[in-house]
PDB file of N, CA and C in Angstrom:
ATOM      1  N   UNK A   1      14.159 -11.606  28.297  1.00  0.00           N
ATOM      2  CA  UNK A   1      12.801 -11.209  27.976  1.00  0.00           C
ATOM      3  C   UNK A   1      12.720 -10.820  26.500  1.00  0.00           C
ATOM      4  N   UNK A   2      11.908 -11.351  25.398  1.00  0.00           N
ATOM      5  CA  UNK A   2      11.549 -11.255  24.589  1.00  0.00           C
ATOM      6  C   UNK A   2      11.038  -9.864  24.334  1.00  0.00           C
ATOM      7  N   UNK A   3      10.957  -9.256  23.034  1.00  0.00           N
ATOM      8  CA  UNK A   3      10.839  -7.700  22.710  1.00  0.00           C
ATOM      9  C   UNK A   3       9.358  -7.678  22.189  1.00  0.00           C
ATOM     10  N   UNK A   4       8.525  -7.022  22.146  1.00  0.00           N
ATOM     11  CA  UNK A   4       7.208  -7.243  21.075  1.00  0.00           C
ATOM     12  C   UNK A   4       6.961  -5.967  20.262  1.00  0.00           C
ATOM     13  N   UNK A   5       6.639  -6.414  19.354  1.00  0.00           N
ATOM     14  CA  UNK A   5       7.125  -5.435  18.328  1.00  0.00           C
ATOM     15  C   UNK A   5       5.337  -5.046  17.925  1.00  0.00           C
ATOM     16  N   UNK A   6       5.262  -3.774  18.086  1.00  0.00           N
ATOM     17  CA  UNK A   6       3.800  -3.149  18.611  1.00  0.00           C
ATOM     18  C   UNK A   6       3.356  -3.089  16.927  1.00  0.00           C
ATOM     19  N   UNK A   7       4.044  -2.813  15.596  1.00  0.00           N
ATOM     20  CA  UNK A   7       4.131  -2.689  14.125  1.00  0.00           C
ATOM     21  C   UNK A   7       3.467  -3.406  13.942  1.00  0.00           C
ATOM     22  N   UNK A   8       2.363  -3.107  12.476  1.00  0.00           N
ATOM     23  CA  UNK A   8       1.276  -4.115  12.395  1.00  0.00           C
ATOM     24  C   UNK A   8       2.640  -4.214  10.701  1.00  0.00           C
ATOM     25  N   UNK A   9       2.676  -5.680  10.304  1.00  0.00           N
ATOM     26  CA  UNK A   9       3.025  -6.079   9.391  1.00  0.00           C
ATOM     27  C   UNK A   9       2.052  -6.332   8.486  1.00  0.00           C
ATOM     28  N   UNK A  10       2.271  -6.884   7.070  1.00  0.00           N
ATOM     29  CA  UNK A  10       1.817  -7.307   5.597  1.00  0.00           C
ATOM     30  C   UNK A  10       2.261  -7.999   4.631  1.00  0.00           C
ATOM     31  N   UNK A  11       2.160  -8.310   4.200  1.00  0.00           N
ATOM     32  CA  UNK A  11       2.802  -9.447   2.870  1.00  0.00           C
ATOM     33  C   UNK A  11       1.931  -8.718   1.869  1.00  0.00           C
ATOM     34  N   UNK A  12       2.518  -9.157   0.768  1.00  0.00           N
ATOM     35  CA  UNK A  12       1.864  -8.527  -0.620  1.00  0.00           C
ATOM     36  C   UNK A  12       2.502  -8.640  -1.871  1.00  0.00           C
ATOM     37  N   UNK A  13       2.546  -7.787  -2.918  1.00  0.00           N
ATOM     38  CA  UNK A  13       3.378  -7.698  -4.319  1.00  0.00           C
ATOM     39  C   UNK A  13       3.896  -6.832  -4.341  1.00  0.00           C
ATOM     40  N   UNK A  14       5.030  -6.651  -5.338  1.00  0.00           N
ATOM     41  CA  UNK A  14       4.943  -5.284  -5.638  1.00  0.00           C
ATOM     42  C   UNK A  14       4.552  -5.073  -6.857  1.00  0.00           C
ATOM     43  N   UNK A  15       3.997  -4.226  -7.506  1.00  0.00           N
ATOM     44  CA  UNK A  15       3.491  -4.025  -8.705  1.00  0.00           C
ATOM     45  C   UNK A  15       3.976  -2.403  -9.192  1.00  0.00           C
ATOM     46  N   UNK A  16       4.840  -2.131  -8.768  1.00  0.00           N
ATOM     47  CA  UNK A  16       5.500  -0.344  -9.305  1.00  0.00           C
ATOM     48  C   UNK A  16       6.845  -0.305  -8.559  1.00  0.00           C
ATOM     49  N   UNK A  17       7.820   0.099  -9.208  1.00  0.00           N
ATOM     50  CA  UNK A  17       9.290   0.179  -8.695  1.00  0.00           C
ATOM     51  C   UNK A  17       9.927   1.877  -9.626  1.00  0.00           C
ATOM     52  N   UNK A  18       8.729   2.339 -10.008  1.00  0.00           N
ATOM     53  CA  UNK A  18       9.046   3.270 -10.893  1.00  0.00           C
ATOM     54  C   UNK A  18       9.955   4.537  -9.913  1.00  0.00           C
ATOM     55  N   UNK A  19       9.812   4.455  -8.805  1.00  0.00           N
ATOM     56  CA  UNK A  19      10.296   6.219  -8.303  1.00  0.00           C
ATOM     57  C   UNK A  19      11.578   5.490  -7.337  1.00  0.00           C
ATOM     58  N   UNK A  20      12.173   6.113  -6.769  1.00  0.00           N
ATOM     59  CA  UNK A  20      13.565   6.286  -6.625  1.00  0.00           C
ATOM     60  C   UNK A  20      13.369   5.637  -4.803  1.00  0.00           C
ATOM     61  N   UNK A  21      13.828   4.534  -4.516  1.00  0.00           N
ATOM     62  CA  UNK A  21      13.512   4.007  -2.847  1.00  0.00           C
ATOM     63  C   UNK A  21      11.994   3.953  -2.587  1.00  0.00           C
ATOM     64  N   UNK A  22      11.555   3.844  -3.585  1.00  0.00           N
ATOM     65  CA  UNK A  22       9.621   4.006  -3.113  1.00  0.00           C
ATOM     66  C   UNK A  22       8.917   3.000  -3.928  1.00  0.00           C
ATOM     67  N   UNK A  23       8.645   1.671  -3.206  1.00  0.00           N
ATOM     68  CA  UNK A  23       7.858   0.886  -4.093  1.00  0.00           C
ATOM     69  C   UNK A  23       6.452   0.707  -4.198  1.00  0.00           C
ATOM     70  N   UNK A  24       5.189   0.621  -4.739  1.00  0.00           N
ATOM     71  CA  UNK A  24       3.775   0.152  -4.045  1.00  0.00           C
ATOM     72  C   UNK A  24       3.674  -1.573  -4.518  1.00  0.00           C
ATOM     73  N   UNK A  25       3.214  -1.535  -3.185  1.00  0.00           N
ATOM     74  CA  UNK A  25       2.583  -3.156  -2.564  1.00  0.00           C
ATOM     75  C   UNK A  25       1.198  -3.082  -2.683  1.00  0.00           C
ATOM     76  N   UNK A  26       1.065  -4.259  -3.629  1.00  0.00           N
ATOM     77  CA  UNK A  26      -0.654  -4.638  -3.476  1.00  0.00           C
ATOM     78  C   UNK A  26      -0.773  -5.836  -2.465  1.00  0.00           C
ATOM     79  N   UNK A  27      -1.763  -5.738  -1.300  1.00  0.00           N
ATOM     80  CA  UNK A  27      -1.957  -6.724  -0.478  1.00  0.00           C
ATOM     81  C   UNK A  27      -3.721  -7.143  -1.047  1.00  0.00           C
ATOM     82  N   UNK A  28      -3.771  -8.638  -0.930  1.00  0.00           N
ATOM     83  CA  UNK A  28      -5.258  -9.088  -0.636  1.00  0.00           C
ATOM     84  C   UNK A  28      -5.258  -9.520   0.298  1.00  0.00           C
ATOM     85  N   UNK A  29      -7.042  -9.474   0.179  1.00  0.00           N
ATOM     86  CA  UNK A  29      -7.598 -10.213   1.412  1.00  0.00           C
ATOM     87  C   UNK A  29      -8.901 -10.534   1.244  1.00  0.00           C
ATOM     88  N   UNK A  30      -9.132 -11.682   1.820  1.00  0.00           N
ATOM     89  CA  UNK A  30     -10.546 -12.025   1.638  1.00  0.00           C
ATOM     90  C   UNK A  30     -11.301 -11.697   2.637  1.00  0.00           C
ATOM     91  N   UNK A  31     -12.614 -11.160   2.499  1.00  0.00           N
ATOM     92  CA  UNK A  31     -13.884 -10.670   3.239  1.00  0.00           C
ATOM     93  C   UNK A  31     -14.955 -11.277   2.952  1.00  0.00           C
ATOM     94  N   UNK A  32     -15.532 -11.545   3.696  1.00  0.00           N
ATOM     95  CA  UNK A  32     -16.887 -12.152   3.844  1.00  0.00           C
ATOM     96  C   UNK A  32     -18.203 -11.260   3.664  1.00  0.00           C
ATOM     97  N   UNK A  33     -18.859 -11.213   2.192  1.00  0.00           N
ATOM     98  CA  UNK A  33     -19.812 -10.402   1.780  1.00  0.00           C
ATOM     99  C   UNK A  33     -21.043 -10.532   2.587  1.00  0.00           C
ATOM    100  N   UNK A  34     -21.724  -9.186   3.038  1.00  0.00           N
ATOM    101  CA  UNK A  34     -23.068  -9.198   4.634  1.00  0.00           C
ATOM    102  C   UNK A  34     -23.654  -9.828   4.224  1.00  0.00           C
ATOM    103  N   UNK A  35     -24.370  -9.618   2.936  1.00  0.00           N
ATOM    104  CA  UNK A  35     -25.838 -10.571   2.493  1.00  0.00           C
ATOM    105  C   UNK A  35     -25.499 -11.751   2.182  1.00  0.00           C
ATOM    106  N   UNK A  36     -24.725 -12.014   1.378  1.00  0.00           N
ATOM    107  CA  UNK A  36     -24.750 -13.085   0.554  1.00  0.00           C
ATOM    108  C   UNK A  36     -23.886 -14.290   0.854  1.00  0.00           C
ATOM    109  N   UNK A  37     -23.187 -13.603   2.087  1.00  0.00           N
ATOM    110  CA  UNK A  37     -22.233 -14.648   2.383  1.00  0.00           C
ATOM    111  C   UNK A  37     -21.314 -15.456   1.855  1.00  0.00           C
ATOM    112  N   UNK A  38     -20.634 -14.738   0.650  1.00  0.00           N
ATOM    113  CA  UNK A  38     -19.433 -15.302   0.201  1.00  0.00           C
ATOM    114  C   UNK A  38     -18.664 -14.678  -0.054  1.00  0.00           C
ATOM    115  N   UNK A  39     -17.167 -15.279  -0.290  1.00  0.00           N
ATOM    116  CA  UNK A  39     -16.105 -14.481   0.384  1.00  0.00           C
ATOM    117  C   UNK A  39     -15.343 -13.672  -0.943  1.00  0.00           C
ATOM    118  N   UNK A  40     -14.990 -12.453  -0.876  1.00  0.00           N
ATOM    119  CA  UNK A  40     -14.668 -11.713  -1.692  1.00  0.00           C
ATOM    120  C   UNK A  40     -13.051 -11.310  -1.570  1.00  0.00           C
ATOM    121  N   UNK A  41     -12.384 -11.182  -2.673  1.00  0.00           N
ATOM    122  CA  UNK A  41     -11.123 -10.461  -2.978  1.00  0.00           C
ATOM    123  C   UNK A  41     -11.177  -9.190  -2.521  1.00  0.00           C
ATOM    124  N   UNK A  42     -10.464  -8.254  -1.533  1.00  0.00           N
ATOM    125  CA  UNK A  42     -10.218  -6.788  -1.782  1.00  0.00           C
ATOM    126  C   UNK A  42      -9.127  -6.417  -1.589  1.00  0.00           C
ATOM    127  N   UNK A  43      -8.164  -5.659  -2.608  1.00  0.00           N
ATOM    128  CA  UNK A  43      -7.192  -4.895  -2.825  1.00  0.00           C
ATOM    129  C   UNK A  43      -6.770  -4.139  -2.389  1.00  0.00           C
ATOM    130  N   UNK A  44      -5.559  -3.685  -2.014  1.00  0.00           N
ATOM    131  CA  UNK A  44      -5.145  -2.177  -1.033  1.00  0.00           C
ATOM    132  C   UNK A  44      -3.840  -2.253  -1.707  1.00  0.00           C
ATOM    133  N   UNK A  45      -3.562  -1.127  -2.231  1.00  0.00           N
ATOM    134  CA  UNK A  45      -1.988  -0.937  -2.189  1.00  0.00           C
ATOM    135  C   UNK A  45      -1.933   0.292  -1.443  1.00  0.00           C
ATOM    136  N   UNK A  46      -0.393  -0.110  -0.535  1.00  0.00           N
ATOM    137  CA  UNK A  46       0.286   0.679   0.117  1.00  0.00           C
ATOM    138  C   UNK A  46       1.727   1.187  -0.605  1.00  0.00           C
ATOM    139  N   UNK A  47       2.315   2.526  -0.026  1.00  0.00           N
ATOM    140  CA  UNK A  47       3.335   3.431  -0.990  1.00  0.00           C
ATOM    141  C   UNK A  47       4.244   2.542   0.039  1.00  0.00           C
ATOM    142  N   UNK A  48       5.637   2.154   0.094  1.00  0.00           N
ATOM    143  CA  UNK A  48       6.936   1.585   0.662  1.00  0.00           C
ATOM    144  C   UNK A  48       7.742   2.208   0.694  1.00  0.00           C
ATOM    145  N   UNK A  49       8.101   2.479   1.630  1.00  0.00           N
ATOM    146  CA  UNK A  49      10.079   2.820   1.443  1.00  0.00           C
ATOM    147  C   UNK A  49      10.924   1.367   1.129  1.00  0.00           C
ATOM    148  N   UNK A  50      10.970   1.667   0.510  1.00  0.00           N
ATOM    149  CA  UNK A  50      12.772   0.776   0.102  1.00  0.00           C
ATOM    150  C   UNK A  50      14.159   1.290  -0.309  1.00  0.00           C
ATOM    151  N   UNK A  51      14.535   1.302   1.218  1.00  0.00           N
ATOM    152  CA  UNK A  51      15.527   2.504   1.345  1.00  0.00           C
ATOM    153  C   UNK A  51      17.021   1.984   0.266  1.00  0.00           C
ATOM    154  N   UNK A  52      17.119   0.207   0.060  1.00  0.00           N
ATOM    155  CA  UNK A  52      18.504  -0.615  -0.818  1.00  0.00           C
ATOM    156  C   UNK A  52      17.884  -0.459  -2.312  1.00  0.00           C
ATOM    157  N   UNK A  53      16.679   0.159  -2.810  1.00  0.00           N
ATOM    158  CA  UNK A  53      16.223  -0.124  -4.158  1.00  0.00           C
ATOM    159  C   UNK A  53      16.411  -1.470  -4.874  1.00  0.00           C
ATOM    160  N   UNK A  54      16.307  -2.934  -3.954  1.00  0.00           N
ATOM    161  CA  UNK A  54      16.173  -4.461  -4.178  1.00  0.00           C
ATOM    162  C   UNK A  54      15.195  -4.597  -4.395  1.00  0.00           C
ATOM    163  N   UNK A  55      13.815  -3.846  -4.496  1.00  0.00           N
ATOM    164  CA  UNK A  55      12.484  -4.656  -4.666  1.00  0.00           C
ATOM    165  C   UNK A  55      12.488  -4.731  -6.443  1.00  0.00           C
ATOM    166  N   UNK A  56      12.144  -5.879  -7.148  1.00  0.00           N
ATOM    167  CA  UNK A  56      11.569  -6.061  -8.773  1.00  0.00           C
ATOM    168  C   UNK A  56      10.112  -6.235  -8.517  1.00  0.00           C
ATOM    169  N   UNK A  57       9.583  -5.197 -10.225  1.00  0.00           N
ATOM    170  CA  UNK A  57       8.364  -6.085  -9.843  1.00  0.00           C
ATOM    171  C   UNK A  57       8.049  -7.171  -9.794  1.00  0.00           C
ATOM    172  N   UNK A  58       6.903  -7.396  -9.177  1.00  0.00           N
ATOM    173  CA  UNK A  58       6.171  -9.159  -8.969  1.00  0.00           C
ATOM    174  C   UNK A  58       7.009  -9.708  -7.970  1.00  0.00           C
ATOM    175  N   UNK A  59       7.884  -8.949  -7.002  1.00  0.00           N
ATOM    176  CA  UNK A  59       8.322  -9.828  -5.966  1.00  0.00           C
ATOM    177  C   UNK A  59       7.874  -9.835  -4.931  1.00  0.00           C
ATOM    178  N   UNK A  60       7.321 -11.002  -3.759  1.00  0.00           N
ATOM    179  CA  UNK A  60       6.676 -10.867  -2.362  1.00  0.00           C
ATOM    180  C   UNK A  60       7.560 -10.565  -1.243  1.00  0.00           C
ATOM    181  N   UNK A  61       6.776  -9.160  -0.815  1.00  0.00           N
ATOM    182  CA  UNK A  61       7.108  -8.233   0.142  1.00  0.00           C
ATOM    183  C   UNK A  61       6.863  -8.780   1.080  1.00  0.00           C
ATOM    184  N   UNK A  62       7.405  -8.329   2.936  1.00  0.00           N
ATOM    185  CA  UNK A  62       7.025  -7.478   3.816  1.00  0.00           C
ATOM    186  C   UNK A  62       7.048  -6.725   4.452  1.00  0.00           C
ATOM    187  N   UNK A  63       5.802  -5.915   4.191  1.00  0.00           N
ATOM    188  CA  UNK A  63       6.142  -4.542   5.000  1.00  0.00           C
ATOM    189  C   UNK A  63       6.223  -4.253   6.279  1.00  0.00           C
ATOM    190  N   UNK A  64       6.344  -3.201   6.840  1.00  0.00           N
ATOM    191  CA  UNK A  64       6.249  -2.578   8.222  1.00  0.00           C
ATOM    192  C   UNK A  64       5.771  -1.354   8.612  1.00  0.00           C
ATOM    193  N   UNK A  65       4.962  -0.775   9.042  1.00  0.00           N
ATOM    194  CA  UNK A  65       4.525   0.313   9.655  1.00  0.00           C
ATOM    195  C   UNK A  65       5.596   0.945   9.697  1.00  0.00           C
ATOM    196  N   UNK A  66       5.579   2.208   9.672  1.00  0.00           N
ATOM    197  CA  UNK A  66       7.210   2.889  10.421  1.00  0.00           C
ATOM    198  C   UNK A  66       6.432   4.462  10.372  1.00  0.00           C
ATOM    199  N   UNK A  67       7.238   5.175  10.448  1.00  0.00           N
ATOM    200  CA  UNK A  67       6.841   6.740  11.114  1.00  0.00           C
ATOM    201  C   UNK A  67       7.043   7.337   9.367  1.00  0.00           C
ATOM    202  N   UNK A  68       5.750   8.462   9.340  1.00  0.00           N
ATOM    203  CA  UNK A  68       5.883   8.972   7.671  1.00  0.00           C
ATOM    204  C   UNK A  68       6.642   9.671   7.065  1.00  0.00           C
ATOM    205  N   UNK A  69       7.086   9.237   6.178  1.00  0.00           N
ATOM    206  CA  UNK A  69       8.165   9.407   5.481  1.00  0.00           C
ATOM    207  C   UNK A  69       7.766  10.493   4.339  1.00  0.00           C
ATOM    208  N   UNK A  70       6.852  10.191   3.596  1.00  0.00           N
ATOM    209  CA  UNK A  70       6.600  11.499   2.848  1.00  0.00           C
ATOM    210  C   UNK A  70       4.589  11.380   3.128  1.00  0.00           C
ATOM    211  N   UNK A  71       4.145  12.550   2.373  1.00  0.00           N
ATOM    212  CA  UNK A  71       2.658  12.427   2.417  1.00  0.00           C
ATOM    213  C   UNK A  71       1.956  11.242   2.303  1.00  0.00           C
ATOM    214  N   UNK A  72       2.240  10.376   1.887  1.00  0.00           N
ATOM    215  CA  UNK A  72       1.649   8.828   1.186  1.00  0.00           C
ATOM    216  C   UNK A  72       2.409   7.529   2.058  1.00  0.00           C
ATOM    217  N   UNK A  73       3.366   8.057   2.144  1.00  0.00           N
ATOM    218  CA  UNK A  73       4.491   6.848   2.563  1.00  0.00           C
ATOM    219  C   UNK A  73       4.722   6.649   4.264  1.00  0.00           C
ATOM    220  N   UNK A  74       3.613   5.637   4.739  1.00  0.00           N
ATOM    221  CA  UNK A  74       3.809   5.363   5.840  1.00  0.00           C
ATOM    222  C   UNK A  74       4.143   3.638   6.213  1.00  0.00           C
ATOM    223  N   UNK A  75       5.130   3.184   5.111  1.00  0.00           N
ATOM    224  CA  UNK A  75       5.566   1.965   5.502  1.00  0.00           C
ATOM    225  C   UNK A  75       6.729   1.532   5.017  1.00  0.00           C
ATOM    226  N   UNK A  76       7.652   0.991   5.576  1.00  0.00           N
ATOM    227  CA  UNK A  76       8.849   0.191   5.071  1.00  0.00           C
ATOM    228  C   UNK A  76       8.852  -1.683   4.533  1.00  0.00           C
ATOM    229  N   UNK A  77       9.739  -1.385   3.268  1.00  0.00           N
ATOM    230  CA  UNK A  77       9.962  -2.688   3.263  1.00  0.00           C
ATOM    231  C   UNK A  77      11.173  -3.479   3.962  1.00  0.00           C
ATOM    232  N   UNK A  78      10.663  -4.850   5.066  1.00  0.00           N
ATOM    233  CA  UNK A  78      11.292  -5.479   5.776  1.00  0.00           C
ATOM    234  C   UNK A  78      12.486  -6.466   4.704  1.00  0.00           C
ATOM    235  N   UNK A  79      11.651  -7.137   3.797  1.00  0.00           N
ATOM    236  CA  UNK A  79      12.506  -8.434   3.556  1.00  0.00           C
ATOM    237  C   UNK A  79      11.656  -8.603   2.120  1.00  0.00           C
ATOM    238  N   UNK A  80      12.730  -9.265   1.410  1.00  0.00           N
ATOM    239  CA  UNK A  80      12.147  -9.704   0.271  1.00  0.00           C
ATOM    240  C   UNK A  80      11.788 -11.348   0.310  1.00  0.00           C
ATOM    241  N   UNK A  81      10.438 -11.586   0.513  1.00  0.00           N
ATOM    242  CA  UNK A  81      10.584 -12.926   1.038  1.00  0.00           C
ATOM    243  C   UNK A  81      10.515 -14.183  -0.485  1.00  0.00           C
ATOM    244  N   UNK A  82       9.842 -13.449  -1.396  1.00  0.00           N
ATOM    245  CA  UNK A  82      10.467 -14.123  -2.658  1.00  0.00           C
ATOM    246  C   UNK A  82      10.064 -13.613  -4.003  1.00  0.00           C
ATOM    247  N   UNK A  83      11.696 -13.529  -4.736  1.00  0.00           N
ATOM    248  CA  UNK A  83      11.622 -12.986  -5.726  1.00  0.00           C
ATOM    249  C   UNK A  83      10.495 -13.625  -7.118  1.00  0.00           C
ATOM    250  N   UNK A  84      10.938 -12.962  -8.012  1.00  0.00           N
ATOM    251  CA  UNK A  84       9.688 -13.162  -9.009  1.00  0.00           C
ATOM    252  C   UNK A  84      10.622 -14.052  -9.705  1.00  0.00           C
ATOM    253  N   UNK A  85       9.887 -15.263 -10.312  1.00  0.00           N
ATOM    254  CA  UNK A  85      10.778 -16.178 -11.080  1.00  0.00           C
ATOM    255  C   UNK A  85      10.803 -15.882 -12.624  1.00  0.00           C
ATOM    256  N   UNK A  86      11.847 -15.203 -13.145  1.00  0.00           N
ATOM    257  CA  UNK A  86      12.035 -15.347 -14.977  1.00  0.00           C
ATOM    258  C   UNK A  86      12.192 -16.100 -15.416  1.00  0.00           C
ATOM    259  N   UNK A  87      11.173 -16.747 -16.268  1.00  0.00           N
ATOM    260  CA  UNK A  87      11.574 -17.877 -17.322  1.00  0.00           C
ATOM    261  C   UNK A  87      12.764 -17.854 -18.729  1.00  0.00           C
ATOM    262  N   UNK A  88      13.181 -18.863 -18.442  1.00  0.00           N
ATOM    263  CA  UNK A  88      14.380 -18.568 -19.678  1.00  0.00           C
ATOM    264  C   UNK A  88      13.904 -18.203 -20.598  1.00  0.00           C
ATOM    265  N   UNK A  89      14.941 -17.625 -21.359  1.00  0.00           N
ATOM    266  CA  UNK A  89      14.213 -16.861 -22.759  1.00  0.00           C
ATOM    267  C   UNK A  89      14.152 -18.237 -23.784  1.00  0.00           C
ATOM    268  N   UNK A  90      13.613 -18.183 -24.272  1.00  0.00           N
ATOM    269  CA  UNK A  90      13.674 -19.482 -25.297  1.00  0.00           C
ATOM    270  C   UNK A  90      14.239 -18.886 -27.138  1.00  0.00           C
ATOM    271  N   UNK A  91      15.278 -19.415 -27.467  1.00  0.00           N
ATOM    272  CA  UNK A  91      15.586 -19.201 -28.781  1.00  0.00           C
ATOM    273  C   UNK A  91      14.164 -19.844 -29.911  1.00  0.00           C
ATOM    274  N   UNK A  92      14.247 -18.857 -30.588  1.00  0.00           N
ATOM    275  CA  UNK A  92      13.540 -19.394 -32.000  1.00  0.00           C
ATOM    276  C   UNK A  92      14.323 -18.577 -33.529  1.00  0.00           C
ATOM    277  N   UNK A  93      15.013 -19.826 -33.586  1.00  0.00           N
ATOM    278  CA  UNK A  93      15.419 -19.757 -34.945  1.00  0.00           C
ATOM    279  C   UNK A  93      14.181 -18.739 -36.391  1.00  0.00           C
ATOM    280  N   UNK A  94      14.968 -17.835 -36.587  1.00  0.00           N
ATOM    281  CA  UNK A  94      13.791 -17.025 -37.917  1.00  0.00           C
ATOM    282  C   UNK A  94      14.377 -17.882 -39.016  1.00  0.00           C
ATOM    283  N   UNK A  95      13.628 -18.667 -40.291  1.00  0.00           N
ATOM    284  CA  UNK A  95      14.326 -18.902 -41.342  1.00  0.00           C
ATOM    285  C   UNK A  95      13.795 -20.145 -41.723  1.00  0.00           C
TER     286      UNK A  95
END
């Protein structure tokens, strides 16, 4: 018998790696505006635990619900599903 896992999940960014196991994730989503009927961007960032300190910024998360960890922090990061790509540095000769 298969397990079901009651945790509402997320995908997102991360955009802050500044504090110590604690990253924030920006998730979008599109909504459908009442009047006007077209569909809009809205933003949420959530606070993360990242208990291995592996998240960089700009890499795609997912999170997990989990039990609160500090005042703000009611989610874990699951998996890094893909890192942020650095472009090579490119030499330029001065002279």
């Amino acid at each position: 018998m298969e397990t079901v896992n009651k945790r509402k999940t997320k995908v997102g960014t991360v955009v802050s790696n500044a504090m110590e196991k604690t990253v924030v994730v920006k998730v979008e989503r599109t909504v459908q505006e009442p009047v006007f009927k077209k569909y809009v961007r809205r933003i949420t960032k959530f606070i993360a635990h990242d208990g291995h300190d592996e998240c960089e910024l700009g890499d795609t998360v997912e999170i997990m619900e989990c039990r609160p960890i500090s005042r703000r922090k009611r989610w874990c990061v699951t998996r890094v599903i893909r890192r942020k790509e650095i472009p090579e540095a490119v030499d330029t000769a001065v002279g």
